[in-house]
N, C-alpha and C. Protein backbone atom coordinates (compact mmCIF):
# COMPACT_ATOMS: atom_id res chain seq x y z
N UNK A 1 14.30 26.81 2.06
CA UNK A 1 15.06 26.06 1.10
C UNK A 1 14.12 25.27 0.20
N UNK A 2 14.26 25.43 -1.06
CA UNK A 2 13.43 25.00 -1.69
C UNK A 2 14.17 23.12 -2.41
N UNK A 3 13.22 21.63 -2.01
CA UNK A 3 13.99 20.66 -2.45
C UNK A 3 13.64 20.53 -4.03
N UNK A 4 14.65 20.10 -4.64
CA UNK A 4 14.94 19.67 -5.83
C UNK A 4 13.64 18.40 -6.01
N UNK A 5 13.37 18.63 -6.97
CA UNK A 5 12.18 17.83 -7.51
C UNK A 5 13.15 16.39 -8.18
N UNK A 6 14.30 16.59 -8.30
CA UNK A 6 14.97 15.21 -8.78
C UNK A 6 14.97 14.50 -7.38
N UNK A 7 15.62 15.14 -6.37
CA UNK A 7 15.80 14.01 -4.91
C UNK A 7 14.75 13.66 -4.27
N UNK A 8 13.19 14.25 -4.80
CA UNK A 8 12.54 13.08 -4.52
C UNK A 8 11.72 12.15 -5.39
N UNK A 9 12.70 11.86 -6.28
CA UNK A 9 12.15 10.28 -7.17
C UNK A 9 13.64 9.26 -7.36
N UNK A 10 14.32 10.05 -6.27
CA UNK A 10 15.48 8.96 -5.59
C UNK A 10 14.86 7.78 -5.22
N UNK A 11 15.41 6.73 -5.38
CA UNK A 11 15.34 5.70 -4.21
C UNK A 11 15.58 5.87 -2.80
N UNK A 12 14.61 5.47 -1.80
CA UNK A 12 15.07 5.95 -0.47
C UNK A 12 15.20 4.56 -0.17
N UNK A 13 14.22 3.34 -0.17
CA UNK A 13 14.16 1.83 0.60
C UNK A 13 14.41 1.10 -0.12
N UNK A 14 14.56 -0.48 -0.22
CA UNK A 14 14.42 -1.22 -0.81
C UNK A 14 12.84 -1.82 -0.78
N UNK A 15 13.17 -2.07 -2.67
CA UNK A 15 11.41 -2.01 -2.43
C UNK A 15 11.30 -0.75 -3.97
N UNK A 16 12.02 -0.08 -3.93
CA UNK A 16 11.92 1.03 -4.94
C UNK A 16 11.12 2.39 -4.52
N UNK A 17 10.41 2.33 -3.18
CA UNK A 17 9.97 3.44 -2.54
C UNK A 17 11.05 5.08 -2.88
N UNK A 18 9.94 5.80 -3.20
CA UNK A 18 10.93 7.15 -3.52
C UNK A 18 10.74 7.75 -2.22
N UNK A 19 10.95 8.97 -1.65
CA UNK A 19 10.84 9.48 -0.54
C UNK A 19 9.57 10.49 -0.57
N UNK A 20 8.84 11.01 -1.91
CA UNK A 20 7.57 11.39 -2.65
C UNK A 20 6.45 9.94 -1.78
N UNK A 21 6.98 8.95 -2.02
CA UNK A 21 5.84 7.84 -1.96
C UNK A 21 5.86 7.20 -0.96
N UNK A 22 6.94 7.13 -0.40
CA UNK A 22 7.16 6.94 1.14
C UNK A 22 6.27 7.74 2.30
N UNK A 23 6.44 9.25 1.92
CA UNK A 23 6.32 10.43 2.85
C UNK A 23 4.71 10.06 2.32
N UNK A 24 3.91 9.76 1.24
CA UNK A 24 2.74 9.50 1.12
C UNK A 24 1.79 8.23 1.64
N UNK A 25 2.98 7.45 2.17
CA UNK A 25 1.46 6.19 2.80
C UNK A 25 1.23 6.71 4.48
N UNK A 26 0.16 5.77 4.91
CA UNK A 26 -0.60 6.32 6.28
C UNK A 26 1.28 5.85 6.89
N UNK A 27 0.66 6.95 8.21
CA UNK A 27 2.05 6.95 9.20
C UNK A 27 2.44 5.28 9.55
N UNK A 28 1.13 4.41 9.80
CA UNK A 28 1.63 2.96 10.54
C UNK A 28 2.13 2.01 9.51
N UNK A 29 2.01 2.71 8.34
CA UNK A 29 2.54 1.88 7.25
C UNK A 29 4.34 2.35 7.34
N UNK A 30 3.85 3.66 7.01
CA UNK A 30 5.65 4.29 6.86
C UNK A 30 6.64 3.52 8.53
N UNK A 31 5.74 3.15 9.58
CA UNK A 31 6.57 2.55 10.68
C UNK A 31 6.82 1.42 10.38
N UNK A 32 5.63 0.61 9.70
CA UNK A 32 6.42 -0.94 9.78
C UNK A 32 7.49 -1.20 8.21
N UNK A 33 7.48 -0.18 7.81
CA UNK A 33 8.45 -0.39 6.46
C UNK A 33 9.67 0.21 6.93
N UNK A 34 10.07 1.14 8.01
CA UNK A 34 10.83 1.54 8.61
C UNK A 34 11.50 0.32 9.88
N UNK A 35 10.92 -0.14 10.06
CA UNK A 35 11.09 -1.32 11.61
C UNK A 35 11.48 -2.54 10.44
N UNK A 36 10.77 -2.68 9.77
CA UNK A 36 10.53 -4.32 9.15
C UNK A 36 11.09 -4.27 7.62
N UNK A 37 12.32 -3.32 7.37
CA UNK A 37 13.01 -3.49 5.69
C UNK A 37 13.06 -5.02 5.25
N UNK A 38 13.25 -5.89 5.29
CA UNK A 38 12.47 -7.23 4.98
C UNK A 38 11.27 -7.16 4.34
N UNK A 39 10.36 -7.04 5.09
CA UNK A 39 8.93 -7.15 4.60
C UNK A 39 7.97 -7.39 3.43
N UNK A 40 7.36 -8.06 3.20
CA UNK A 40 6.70 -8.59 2.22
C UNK A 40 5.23 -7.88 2.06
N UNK A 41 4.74 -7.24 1.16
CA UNK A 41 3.87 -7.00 1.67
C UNK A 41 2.62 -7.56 0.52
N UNK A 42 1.72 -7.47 0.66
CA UNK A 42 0.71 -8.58 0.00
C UNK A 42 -0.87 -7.99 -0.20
N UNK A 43 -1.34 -7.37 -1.34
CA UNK A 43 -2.65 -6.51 -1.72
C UNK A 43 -3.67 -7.33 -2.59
N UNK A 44 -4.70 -7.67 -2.13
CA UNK A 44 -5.45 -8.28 -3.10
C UNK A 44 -6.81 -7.53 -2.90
N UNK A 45 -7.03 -7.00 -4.00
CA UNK A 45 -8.87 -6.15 -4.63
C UNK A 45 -9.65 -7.41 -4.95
N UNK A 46 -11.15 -7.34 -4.48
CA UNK A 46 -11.84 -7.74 -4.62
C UNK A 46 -13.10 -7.13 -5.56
N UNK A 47 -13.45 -7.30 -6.31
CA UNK A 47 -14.90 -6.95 -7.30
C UNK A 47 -15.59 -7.30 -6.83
N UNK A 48 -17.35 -6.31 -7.39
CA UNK A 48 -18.33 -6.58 -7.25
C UNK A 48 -19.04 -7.90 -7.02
N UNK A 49 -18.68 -8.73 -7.70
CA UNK A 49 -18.79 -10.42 -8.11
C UNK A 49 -18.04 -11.15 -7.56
N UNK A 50 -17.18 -10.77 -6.36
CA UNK A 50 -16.17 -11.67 -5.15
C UNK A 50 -14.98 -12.04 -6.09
N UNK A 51 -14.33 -11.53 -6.84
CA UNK A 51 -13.99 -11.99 -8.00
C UNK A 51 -12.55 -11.23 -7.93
N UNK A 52 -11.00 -11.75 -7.61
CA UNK A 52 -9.59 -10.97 -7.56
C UNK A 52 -9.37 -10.40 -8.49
N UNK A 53 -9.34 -8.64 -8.77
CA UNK A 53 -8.72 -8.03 -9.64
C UNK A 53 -7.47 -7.35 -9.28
N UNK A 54 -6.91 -7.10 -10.35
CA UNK A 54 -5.85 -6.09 -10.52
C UNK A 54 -5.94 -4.70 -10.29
N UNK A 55 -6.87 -4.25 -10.93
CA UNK A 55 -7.06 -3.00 -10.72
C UNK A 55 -7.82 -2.07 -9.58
N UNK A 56 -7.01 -1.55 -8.65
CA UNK A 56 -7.99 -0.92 -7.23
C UNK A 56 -8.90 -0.48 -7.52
N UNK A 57 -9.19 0.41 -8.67
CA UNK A 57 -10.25 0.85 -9.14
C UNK A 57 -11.60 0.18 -9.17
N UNK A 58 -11.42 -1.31 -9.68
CA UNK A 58 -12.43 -2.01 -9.50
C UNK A 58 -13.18 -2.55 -8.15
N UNK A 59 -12.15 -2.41 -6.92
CA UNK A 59 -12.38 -3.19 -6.10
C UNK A 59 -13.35 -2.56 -4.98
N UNK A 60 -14.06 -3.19 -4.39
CA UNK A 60 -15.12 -3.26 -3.32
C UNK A 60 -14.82 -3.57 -1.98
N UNK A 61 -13.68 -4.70 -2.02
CA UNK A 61 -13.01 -4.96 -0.84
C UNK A 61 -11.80 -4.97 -0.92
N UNK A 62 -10.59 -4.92 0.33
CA UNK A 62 -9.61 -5.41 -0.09
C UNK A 62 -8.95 -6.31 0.97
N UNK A 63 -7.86 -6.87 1.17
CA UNK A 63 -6.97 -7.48 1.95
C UNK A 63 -5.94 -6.89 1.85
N UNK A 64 -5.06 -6.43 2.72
CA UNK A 64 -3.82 -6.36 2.48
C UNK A 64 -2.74 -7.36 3.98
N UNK A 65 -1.68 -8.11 3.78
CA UNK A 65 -0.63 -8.47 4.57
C UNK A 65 0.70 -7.68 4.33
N UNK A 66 1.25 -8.27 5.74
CA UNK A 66 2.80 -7.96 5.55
C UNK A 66 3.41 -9.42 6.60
N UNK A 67 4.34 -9.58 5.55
CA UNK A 67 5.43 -11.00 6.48
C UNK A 67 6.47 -10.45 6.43
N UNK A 68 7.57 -11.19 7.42
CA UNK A 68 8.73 -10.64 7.74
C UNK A 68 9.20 -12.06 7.58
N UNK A 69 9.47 -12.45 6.92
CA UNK A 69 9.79 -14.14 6.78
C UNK A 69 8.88 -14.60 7.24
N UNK A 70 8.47 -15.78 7.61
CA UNK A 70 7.49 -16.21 8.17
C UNK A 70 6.54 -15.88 9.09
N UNK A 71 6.99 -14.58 9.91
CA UNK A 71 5.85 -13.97 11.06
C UNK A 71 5.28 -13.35 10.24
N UNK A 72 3.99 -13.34 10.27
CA UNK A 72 2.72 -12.30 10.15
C UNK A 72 2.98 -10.81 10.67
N UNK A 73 2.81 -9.82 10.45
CA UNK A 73 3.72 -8.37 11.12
C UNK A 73 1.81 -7.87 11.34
N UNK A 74 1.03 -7.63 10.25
CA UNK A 74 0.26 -6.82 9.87
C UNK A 74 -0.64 -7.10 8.79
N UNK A 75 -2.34 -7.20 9.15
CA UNK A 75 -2.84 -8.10 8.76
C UNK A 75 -4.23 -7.03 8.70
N UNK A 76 -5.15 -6.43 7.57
CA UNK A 76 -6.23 -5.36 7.26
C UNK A 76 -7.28 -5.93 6.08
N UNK A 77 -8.60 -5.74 6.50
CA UNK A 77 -9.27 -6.00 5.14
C UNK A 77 -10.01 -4.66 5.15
N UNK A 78 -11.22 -4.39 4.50
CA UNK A 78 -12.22 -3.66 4.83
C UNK A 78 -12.53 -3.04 3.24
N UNK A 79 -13.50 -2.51 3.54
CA UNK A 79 -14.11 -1.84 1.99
C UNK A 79 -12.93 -1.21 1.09
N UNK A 80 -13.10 -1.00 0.25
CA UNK A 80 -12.58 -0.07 -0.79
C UNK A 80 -13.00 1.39 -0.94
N UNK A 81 -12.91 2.02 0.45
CA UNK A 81 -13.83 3.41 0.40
C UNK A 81 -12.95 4.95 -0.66
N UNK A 82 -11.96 4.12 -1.02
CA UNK A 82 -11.41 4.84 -2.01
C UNK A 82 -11.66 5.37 -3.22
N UNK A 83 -12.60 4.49 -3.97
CA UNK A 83 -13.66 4.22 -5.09
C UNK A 83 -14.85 4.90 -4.83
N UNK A 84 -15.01 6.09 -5.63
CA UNK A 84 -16.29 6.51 -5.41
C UNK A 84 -17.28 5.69 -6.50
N UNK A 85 -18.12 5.54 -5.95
CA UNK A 85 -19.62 4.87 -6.65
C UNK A 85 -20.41 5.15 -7.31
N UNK A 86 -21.27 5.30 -8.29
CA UNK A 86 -22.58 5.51 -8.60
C UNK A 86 -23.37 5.15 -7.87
N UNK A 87 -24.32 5.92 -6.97
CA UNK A 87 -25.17 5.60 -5.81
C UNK A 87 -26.58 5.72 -6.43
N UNK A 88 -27.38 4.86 -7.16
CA UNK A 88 -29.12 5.19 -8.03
C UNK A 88 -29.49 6.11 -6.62
């Protein structure tokens, strides 16, 4: 059966998640957005220069959270190994 390319840029969650972008984050993400529809979740990139950007592209490090009202759920930093580099 072949799916219709319209039903997946449906809304599946709240949050505006399609079921395309859903079915695309790591599995422990897709669990706690599944367990925790509440959830807050919270991304900050870091630059070369320690410096908060917007754009992932720029970033070197990152942080990411998730709250469920006030509990802490899920809590990650680590490089930006997403960004490939110019290596001299």
């Amino acid at each position: 059966m072949v799916e219709d390319k319209a039903e997946d840029n449906r809304v599946l969650m709240p949050g505006g998640l399609t079921r395309g972008e859903f079915e695309g984050l790591r599995e422990d993400i897709q669990e706690i957005i599944s367990e925790h529809p509440r959830a807050k979740f919270t991304f900050v990139f870091i630059d070369d220069e320690g410096k908060i950007t917007e754009d992932p592209d720029q970033a070197k490090r990152y942080g990411f959270t998730v709250h469920e009202d006030d509990a802490l759920i899920h809590e990650e930093f680590g490089e930006a190994d997403w960004v490939e580099r110019d290596v001299p």
